[in-house]
Protein backbone atom coordinates (compact mmCIF):
# COMPACT_ATOMS: atom_id res chain seq x y z
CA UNK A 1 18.50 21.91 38.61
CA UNK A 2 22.12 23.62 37.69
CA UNK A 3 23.52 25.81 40.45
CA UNK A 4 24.09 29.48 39.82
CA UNK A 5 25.87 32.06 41.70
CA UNK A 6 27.78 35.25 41.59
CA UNK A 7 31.48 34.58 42.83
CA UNK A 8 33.39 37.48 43.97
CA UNK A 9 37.01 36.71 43.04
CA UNK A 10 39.98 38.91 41.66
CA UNK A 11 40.43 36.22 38.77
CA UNK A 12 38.94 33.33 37.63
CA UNK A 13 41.57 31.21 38.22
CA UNK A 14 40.35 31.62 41.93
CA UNK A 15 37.47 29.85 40.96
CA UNK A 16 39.57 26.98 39.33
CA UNK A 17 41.71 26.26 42.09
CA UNK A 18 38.77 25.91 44.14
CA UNK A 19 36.24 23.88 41.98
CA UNK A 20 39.28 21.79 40.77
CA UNK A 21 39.19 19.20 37.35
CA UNK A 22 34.90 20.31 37.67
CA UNK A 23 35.93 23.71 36.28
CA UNK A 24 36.37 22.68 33.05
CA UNK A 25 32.45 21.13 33.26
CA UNK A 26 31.09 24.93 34.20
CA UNK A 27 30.13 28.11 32.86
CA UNK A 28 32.43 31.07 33.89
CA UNK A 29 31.91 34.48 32.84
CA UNK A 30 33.07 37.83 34.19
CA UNK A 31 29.76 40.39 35.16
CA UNK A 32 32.46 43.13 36.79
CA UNK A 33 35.47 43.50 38.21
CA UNK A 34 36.36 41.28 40.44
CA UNK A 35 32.71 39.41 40.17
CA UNK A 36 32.13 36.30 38.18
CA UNK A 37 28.80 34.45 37.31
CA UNK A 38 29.23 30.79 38.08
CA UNK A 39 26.40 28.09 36.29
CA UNK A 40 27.00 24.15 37.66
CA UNK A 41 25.07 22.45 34.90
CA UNK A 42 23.09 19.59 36.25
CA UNK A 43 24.84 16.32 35.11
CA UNK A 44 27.92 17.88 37.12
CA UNK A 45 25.43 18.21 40.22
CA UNK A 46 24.52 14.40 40.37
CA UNK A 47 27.85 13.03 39.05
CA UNK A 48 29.96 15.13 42.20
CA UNK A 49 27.13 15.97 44.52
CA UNK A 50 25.53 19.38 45.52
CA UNK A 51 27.11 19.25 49.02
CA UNK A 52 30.82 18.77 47.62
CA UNK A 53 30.38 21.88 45.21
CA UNK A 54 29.42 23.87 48.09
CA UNK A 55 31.96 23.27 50.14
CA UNK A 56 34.54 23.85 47.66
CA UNK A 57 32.82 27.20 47.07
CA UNK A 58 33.32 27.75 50.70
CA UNK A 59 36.39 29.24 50.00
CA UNK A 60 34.86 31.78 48.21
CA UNK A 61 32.51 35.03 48.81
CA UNK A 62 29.39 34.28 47.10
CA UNK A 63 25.64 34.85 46.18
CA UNK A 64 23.49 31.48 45.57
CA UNK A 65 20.80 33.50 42.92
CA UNK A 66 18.67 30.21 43.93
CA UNK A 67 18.33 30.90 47.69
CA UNK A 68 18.75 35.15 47.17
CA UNK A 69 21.84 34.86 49.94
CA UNK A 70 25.33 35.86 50.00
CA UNK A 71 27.52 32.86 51.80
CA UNK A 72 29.07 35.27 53.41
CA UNK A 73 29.31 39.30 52.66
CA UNK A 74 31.48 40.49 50.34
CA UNK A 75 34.19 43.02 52.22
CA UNK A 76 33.13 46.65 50.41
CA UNK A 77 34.48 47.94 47.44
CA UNK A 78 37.36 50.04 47.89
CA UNK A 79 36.97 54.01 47.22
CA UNK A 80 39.60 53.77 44.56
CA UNK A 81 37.99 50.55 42.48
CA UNK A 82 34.53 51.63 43.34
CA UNK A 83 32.04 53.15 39.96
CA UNK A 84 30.00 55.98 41.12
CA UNK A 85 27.39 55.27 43.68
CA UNK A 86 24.29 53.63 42.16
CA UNK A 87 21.07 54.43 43.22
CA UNK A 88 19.20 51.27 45.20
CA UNK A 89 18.15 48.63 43.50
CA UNK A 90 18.49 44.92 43.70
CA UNK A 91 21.70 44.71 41.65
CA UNK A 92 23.14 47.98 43.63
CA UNK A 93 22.49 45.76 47.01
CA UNK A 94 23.76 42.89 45.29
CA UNK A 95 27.26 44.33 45.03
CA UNK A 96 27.33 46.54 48.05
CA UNK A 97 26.43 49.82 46.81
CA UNK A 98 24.11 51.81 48.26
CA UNK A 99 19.80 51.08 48.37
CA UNK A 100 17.59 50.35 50.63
């Protein structure tokens, strides 16, 4: 099964530096500012090994979408950066904004 997760990075070439030459083998797209979606297609699983793409994702702030988990919380979005407050919501939880 391919990995997924949400990545929360200033710029993608955060996630490059961390995943390495197994960049190139992934899906990278941008959902918001300073979030990225992140798919690890299976081949790239077996051939390098679930528990080395974690741990270079250690690195980073980010939400497995398998296990419904962040890896670690995502400091909250700054006053200035932040869109108006959402109302709850799995998505508005997702990114630290307000729900219940």
């Amino acid at each position: 099964m391919a990995l997924q997760f949400v990545i929360r990075a200033q710029h993608v070439e955060d996630i490059e530096r961390e995943l390495g030459q197994v960049f190139g083998e992934c899906e990278v797209f941008p959902i918001r500012s300073g979030h990225f979606g992140l798919s690890i297609p299976q081949r790239t699983v077996e051939a390098v090994g679930e528990p080395n793409l974690r741990a270079a994702l250690a690195a980073l702030s980010h939400f497995d979408l398998w296990a419904g988990a962040w890896n670690r919380l995502p400091p909250p979005v700054e006053a200035a950066n932040a869109p108006s407050p959402a109302k709850g919501g799995f998505i508005a939880r997702l990114f630290g904004r307000g729900g219940s």
